[in-house]
C-alpha atoms as a PDB file:
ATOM      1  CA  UNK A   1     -49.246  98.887 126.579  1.00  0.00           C
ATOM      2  CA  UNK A   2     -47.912 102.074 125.938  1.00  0.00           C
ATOM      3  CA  UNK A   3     -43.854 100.472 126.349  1.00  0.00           C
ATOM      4  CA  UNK A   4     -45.016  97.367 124.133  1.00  0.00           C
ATOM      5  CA  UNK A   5     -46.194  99.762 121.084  1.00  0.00           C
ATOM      6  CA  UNK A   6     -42.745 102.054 121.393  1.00  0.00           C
ATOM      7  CA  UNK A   7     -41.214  98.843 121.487  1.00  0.00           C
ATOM      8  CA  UNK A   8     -43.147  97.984 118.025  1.00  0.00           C
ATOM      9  CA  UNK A   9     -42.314 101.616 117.118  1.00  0.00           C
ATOM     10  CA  UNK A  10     -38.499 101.081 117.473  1.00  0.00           C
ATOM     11  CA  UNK A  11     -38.423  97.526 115.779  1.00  0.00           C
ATOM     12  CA  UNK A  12     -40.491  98.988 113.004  1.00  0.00           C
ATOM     13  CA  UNK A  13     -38.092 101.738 112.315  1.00  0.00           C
ATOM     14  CA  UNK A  14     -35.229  99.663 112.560  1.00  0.00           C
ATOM     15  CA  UNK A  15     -36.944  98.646 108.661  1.00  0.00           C
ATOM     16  CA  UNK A  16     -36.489 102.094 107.494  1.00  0.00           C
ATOM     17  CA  UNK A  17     -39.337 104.616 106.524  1.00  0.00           C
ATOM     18  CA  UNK A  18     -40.692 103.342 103.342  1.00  0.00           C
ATOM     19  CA  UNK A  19     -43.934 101.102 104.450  1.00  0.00           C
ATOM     20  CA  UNK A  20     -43.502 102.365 107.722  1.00  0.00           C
ATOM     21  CA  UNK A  21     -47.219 103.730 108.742  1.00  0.00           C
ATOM     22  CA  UNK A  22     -48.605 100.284 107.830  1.00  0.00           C
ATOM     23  CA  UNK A  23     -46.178  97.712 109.552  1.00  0.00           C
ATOM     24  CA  UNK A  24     -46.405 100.044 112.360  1.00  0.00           C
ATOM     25  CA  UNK A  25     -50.249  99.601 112.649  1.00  0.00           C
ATOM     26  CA  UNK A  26     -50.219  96.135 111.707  1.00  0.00           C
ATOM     27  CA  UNK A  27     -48.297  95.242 114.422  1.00  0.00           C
ATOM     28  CA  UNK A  28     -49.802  97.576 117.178  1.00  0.00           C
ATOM     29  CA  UNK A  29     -53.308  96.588 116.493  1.00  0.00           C
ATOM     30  CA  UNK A  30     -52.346  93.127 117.698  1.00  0.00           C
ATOM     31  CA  UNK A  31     -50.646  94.764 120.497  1.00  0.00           C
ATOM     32  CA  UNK A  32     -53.717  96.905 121.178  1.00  0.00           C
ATOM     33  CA  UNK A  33     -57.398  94.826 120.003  1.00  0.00           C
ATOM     34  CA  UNK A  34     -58.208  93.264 123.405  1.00  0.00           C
ATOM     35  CA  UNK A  35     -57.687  95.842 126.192  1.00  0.00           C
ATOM     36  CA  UNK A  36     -59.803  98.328 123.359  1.00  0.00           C
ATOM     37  CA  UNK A  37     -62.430  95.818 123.533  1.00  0.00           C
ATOM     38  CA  UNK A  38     -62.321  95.683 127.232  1.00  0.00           C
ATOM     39  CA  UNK A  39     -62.414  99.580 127.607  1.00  0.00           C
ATOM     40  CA  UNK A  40     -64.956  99.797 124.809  1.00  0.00           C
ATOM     41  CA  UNK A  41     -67.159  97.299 125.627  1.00  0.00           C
ATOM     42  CA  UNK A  42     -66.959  96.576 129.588  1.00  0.00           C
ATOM     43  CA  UNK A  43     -70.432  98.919 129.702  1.00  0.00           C
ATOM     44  CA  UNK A  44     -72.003  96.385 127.117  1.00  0.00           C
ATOM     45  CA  UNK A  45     -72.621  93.957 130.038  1.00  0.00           C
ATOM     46  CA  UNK A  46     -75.202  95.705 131.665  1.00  0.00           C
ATOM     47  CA  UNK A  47     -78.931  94.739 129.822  1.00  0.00           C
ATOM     48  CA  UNK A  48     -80.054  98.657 130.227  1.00  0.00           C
ATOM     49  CA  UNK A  49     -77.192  99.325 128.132  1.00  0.00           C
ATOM     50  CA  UNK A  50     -78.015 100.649 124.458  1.00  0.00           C
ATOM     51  CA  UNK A  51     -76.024  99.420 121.801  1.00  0.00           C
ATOM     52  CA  UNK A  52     -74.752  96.664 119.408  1.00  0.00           C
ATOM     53  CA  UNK A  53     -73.006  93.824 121.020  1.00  0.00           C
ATOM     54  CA  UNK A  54     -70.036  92.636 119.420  1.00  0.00           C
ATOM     55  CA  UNK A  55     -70.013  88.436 118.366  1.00  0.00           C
ATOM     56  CA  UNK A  56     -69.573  86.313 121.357  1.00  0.00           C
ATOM     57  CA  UNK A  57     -70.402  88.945 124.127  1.00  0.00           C
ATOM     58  CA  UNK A  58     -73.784  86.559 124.504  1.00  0.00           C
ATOM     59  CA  UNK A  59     -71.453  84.469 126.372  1.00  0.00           C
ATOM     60  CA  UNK A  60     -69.901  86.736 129.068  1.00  0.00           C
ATOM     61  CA  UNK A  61     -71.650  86.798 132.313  1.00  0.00           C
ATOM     62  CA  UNK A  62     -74.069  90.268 132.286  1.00  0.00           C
ATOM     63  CA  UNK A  63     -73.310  92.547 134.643  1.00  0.00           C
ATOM     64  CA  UNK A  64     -73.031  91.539 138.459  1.00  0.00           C
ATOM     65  CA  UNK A  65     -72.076  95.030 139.957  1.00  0.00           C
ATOM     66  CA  UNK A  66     -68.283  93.925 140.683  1.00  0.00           C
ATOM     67  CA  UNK A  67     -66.084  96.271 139.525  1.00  0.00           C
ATOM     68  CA  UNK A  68     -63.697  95.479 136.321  1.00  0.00           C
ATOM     69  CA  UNK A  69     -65.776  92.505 135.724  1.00  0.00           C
ATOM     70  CA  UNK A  70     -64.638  90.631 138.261  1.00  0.00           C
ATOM     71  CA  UNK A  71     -66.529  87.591 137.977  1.00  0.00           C
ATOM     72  CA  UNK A  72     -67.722  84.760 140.942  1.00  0.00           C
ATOM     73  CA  UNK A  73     -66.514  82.011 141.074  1.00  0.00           C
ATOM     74  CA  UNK A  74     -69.679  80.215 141.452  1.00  0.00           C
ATOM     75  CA  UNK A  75     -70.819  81.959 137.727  1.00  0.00           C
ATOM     76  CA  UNK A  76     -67.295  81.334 136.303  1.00  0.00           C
ATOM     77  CA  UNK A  77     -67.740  77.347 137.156  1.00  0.00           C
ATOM     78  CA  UNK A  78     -71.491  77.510 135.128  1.00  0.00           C
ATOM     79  CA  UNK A  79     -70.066  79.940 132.092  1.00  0.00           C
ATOM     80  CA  UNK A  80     -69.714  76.960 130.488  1.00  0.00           C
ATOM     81  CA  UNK A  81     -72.589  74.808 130.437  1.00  0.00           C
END
């Protein structure tokens, strides 16, 4: 992540300075939106949890004990129905 966003850097500055800051960010927060959500909300799976659920999490199979999320196969197959 970290070579895609220096990437985004470099292409960014090739544009000059002026605006800079927000095509920057505009472009890295597509690069970076999904693995934050994944390190932010992996802990949300677990019902003893606390906290606000983002939209759609309702959907993900609660927590199994696998690590990462790693999912079975037989609960990927019923996800959904």
């Amino acid at each position: 992540m970290a070579a895609t966003e220096a990437k985004a850097l470099d292409d960014n500055l090739a544009h000059g300075l002026h605006g800079l800051a927000s095509r920057f960010y505009a472009r890295t927060s597509k690069i970076i939106d999904i693995p934050w959500l994944i390190a932010t909300g992996e802990d949300l799976r677990y019902p003893q949890v606390e906290g606000q659920r983002p939209p759609g999490s309702s959907r993900l199979p609660s927590g199994s004990g696998t690590p990462w999320g790693i999912v079975p196969q037989s609960k990927v197959e019923t996800m959904g129905h």
